[in-house]
Structures are given as structure tokens and as C-alpha cells.
Protein backbone atom coordinates (compact mmCIF):
# COMPACT_ATOMS: atom_id res chain seq x y z
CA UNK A 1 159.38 -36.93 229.42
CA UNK A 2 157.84 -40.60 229.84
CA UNK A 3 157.94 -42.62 233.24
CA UNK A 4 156.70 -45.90 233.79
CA UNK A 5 153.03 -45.94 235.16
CA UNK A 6 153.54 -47.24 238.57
CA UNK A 7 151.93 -50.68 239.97
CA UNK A 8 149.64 -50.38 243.28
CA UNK A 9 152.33 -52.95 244.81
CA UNK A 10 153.13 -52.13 248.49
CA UNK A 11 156.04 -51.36 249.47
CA UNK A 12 156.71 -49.05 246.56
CA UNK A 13 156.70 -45.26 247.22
CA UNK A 14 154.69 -42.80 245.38
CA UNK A 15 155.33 -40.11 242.81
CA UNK A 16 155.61 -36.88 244.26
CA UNK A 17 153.40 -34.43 241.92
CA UNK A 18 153.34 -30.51 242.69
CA UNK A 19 150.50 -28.41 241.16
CA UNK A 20 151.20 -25.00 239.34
CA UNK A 21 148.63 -22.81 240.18
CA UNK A 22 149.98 -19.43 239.00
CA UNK A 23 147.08 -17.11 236.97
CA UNK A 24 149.75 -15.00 235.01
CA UNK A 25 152.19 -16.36 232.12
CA UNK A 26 155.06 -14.89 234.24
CA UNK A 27 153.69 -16.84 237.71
CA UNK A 28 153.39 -20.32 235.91
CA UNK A 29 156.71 -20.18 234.57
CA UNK A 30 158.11 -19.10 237.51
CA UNK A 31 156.55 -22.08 239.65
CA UNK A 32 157.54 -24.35 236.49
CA UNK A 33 161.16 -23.32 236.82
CA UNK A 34 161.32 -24.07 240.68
CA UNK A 35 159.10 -27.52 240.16
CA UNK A 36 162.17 -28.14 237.76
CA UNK A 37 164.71 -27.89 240.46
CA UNK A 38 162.18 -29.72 243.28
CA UNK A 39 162.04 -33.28 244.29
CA UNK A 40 159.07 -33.70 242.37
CA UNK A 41 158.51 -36.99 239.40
CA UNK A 42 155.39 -34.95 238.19
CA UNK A 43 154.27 -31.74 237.59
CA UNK A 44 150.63 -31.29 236.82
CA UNK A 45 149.29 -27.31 235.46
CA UNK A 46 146.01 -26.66 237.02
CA UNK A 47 144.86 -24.78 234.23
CA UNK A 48 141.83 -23.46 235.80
CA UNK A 49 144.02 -21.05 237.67
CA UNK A 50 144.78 -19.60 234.30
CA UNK A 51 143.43 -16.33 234.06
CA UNK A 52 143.00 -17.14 230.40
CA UNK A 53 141.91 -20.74 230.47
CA UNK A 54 138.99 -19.91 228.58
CA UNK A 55 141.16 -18.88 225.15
CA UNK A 56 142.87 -22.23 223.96
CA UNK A 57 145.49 -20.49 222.16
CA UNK A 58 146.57 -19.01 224.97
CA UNK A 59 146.74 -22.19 227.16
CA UNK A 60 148.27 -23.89 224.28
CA UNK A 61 151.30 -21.28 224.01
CA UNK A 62 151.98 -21.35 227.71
CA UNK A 63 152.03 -25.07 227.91
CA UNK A 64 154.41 -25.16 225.43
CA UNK A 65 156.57 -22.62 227.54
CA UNK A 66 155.99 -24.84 230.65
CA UNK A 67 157.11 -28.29 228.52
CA UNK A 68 160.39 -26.39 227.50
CA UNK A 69 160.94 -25.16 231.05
CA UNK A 70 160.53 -28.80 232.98
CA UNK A 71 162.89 -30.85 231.19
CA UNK A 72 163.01 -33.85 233.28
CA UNK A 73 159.61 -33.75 234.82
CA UNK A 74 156.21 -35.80 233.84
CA UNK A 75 154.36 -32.95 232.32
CA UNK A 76 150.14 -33.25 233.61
CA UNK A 77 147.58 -31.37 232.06
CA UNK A 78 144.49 -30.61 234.42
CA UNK A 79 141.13 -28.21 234.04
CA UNK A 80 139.78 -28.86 237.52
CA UNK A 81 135.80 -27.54 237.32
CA UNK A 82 134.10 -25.99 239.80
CA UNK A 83 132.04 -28.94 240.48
CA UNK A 84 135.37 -30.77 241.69
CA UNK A 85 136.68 -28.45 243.12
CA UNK A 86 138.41 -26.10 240.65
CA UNK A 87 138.46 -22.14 240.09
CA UNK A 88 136.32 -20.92 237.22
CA UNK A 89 132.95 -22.12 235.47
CA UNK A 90 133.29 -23.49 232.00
CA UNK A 91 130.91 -25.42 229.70
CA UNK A 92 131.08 -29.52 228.85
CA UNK A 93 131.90 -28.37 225.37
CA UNK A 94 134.41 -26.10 226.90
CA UNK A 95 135.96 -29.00 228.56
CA UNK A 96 136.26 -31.20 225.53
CA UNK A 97 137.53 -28.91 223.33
CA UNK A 98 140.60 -27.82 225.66
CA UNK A 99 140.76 -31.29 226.78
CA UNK A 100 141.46 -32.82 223.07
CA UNK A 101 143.83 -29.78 222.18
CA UNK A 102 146.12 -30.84 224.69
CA UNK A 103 145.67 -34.39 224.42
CA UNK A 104 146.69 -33.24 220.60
CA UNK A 105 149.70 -30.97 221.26
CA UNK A 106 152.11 -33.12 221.71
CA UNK A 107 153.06 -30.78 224.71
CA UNK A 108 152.08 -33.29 227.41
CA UNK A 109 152.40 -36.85 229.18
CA UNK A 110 149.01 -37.04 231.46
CA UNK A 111 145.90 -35.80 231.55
CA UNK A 112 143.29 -35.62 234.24
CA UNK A 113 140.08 -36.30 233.11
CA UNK A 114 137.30 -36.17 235.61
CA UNK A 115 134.81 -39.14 235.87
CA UNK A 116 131.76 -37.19 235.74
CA UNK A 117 132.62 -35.54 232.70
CA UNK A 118 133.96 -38.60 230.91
CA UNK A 119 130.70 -40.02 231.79
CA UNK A 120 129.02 -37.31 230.04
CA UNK A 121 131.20 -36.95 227.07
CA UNK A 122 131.33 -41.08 226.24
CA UNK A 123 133.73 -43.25 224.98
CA UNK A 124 134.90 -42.05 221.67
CA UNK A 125 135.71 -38.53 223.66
CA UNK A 126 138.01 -40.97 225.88
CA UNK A 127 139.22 -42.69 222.88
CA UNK A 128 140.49 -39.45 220.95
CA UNK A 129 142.10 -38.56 224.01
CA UNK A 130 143.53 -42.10 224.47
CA UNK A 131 144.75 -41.68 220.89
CA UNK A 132 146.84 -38.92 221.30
CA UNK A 133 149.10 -41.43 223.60
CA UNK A 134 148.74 -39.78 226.37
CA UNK A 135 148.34 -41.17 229.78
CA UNK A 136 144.61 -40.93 230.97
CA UNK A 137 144.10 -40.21 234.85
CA UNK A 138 140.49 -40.75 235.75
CA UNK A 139 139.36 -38.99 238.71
CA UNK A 140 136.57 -37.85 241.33
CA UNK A 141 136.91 -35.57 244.08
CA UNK A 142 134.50 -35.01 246.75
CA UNK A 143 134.61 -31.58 249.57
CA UNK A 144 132.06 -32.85 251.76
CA UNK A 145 132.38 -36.33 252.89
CA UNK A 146 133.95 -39.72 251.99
CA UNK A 147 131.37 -42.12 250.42
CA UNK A 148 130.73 -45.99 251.75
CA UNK A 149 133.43 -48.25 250.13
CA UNK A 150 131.21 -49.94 247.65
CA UNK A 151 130.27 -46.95 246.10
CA UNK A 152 134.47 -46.02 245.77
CA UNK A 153 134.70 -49.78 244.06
CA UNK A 154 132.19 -48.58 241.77
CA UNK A 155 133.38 -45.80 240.42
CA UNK A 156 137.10 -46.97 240.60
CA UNK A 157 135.01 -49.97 237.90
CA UNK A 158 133.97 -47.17 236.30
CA UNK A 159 137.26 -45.93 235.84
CA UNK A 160 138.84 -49.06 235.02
CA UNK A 161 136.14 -49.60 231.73
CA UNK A 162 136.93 -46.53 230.54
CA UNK A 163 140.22 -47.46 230.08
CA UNK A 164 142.29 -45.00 232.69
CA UNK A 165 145.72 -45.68 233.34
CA UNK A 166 145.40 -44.41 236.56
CA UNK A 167 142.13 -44.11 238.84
CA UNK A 168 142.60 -41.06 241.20
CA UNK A 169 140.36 -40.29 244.03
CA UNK A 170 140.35 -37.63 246.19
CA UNK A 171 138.18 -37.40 249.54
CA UNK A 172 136.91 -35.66 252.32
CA UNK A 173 137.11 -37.31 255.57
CA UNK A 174 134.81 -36.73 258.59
CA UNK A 175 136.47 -38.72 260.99
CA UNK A 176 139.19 -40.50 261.35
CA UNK A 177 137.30 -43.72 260.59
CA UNK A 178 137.10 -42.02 256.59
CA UNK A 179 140.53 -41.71 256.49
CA UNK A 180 141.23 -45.75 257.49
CA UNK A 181 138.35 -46.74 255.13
CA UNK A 182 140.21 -44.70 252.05
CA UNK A 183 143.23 -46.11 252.75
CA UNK A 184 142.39 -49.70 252.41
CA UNK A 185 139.85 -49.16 249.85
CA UNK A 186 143.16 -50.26 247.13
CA UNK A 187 143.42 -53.44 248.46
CA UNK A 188 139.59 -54.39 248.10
CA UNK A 189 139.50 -52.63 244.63
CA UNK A 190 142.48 -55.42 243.63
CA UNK A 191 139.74 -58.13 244.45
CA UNK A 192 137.80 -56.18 241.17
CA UNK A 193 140.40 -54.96 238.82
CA UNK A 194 144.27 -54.09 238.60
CA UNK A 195 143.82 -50.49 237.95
CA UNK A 196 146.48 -48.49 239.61
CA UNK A 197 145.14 -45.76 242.01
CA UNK A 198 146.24 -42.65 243.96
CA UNK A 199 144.12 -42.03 246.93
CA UNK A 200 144.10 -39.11 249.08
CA UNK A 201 142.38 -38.25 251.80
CA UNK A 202 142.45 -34.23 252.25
CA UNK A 203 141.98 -31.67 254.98
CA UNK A 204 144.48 -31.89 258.07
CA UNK A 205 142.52 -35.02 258.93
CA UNK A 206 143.83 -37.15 256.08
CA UNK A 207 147.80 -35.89 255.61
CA UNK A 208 148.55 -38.99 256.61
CA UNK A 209 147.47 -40.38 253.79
CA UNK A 210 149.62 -38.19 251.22
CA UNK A 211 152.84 -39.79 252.51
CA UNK A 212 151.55 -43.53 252.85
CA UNK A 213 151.53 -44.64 249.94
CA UNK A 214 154.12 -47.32 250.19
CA UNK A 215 151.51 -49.36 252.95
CA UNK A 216 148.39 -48.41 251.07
CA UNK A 217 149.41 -48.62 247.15
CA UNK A 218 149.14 -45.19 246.09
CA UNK A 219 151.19 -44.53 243.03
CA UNK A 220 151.12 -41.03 243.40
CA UNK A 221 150.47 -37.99 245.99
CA UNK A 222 150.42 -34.09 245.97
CA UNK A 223 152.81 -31.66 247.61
CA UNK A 224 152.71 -27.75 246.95
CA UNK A 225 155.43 -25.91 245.87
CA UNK A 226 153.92 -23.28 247.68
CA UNK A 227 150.16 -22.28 248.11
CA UNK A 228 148.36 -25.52 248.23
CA UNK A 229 145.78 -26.52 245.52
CA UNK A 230 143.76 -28.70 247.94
CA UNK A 231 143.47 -28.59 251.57
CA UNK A 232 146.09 -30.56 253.33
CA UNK A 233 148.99 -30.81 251.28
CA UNK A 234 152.46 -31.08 252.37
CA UNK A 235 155.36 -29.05 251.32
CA UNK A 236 157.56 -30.72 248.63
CA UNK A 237 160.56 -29.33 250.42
CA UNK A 238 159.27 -31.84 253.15
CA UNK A 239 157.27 -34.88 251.30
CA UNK A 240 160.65 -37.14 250.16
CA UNK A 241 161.77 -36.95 253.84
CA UNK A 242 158.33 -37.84 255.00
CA UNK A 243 157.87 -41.00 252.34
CA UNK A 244 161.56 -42.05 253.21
CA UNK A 245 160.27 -41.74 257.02
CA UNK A 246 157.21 -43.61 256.88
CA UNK A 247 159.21 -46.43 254.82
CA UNK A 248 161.57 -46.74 257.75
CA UNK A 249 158.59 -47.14 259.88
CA UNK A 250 157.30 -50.26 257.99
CA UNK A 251 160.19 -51.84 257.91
CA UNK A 252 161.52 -51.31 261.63
């Protein structure tokens, strides 16, 4: 499944994206099958939920069970590590090796690559995966806090030189104040580069910026299809009626 990679124009809503978290073969395909039937553009497998993310057979045959299963869905591949946020520990050469396997497969349409480790790996690791023609989603998450805006520019630079299709960043707001800052930081990036973002700010604090996307730019946000894979996201049963609500609410 291919779908054009949206622009950070405003006024455009965001993809919807719901997260399959299951650690069995039988629970992933079982969330697959009802993110086929959701409201959802893109589906991404967190495959550190995988109770045998560590074999890369293994996550190879299930992802090909998952690309059969969501036949009109973007399929995204992410390892989340523990460092950003994710489930299990797992080496750099870990990472790269799962990383370029499904890159390789065939079975996917985006990957998530994470910032820090593409700053570790280089640039020919991000050119193999670039290669493969998949889409590349550079991102950074951060649990405690939201950094000052300049050093968000930075990294979404960062991003942008290593040749991401999509910057992603995912924060942690103290106040409300963090929340406001992350939501305009897409309109100072544009003064930089053209990279299209998704920004989210997480915990109860920051919902609203899951389902704003169409003021701030955003070309994508995170709903669960059930249990949540980071704090504060929204049901997809409710996130279309949300974005179409908030749309109404710019324009009235």
C-alpha cells in the first residue's frame, strides 16, 4: 500500500496511525485485522512488544502475516528501544540488523528510525535503508520534559540531512506553556527546511495536540486501537470525529 507523504500545509488533517502492540502471533493479527476495519491511513507494528523480537525470522514471518491481513492500510515498521521509550533491551547491532531486514522484505511502506541511533549507525546505514524504497521516519522521543525550541530545530536539521521523509517528535510537556511551544515549533522549523513533521505532545496535558494537526501542520498522529502505546492517546473509534471537530472550529 503507498500514500502520498503528506505536506506540513495547514489546513490539511493528519493521518490517523494506530500502533499494534500485541506480544503473541495470535494478538498481532488479531489487532491487525480490527486496524483493517478502523478509520486508520496507517498502521505501524511496535515490534518491541513482540515477545520474539529478538529472532528476525520470526518478526519477518509475522510481518508478512500482518502485510497480508491490512490490505488497504500504510504498513509501519517500528523497534521502539528502551531508551525511547520502548519494551525490551536490544543491542545497536541488534537494531541494524532487524532494521535492514525489514527495510529489505519488501513487507513494508515506513520505517521508524530513531535519531539517536541513526546518529550512531551513519549514513550508509540510512542509505541501505533508503534503498530499499521505503519511507524513512526520523524520530526522538523524550518522557521527561520538552526541550527549548532551538534545540527541537536542531534536531528536526538533523533529521532533515539525513534524508527523512518525515521528522517525528514526540514530547513530554510540563506545563501547558510545553504544549504551545511544540505546537508552533512547525512553523519556525519551515523558516530552516521543508521537512514534513508529526508532533505530539503526550500525557493528558498534550491530547490536544494529537487532533490539531490541521492548525499546527502535523501530517500524522496516534490513536490506540485499544491499550495505548504512549501516554495520552485517543481512541481511534473517537480521533476522525475529533479532527473533523477541531476543523469546524477553525473555520467557524
Amino acid at each position: 500500500m503507498t500514500i502520498e507523504i503528506p505536506t506540513t500545509e495547514n489546513g490539511k488533517q493528519p493521518l490517523i496511525c494506530v500502533p499494534l502492540i500485541g506480544t503473541t502471533n495470535e494478538e498481532i493479527i488479531k489487532e491487525a485485522l480490527t486496524a483493517q476495519e478502523s478509520d486508520a491511513d496507517v498502521v505501524e507494528w511496535r515490534v518491541d512488544h513482540y515477545k520474539h523480537a529478538a529472532d528476525v525470522q520470526a518478526v519477518l514471518d509475522v510481518l508478512s502475516h500482518i502485510r497480508t491481513t491490512l490490505k488497504s492500510k500504510v504498513l509501519l515498521f517500528t523497534f521502539r528501544t528502551l531508551e525511547e521509550g520502548g519494551q525490551r533491551p536490544y543491542s545497536l547491532t541488534q537494531y541494524k540488523i532487524l532494521c535492514k531486514a525489514a527495510a529489505e522484505s519488501g513487507l513494508i511502506d515506513w520505517i521508524d528510525i530513531e535519531l539517536e541511533k541513526a546518529e550512531f549507525l551513519g549514513r550508509q546505514f540510512i542509505k541501505e535503508i533508503k534503498a530499499a524504497k521505503v519511507k524513512l521516519i526520523l524520530s526522538n522521543h523524550d518522557f521527561e520534559g520538552t526541550p527549548e525550541d532551538a534545540v527541537l530545530i536542531l534536531r528536526i536539521g538533523i533529521m532533515n540531512q539525513f534524508g527523512a521523509d518525515i521528522g517525528k517528535l514526540a514530547m513530554m510537556p510540563n506545563q501547558i506553556q510545553d504544549v504551545l511551544r511544540l505546537m508552533g515549533i512547525i512553523t519556525k522549523a519551515r523558516g530552516f527546511n521543508q521537512l514534513p513533521l508529526a508532533i505530539m505532545s503526550m500525557g493528558d496535558l498534550g491530547k490536544i495536540s494529537r487532533v490539531s494537526g490541521s492548525l499546527t501542520g502535523s501530517v500524522f498522529t496516534f490513536a490506540s486501537l485499544g491499550e495505548a502505546s504512549a501516554p495520552g492517546q485517543i481512541p481511534v473509534e473517537h480521533m476522525q470525529s475529533y479532527l473533523d471537530e477541531f476543523e469546524i472550529k477553525m473555520e467557524s
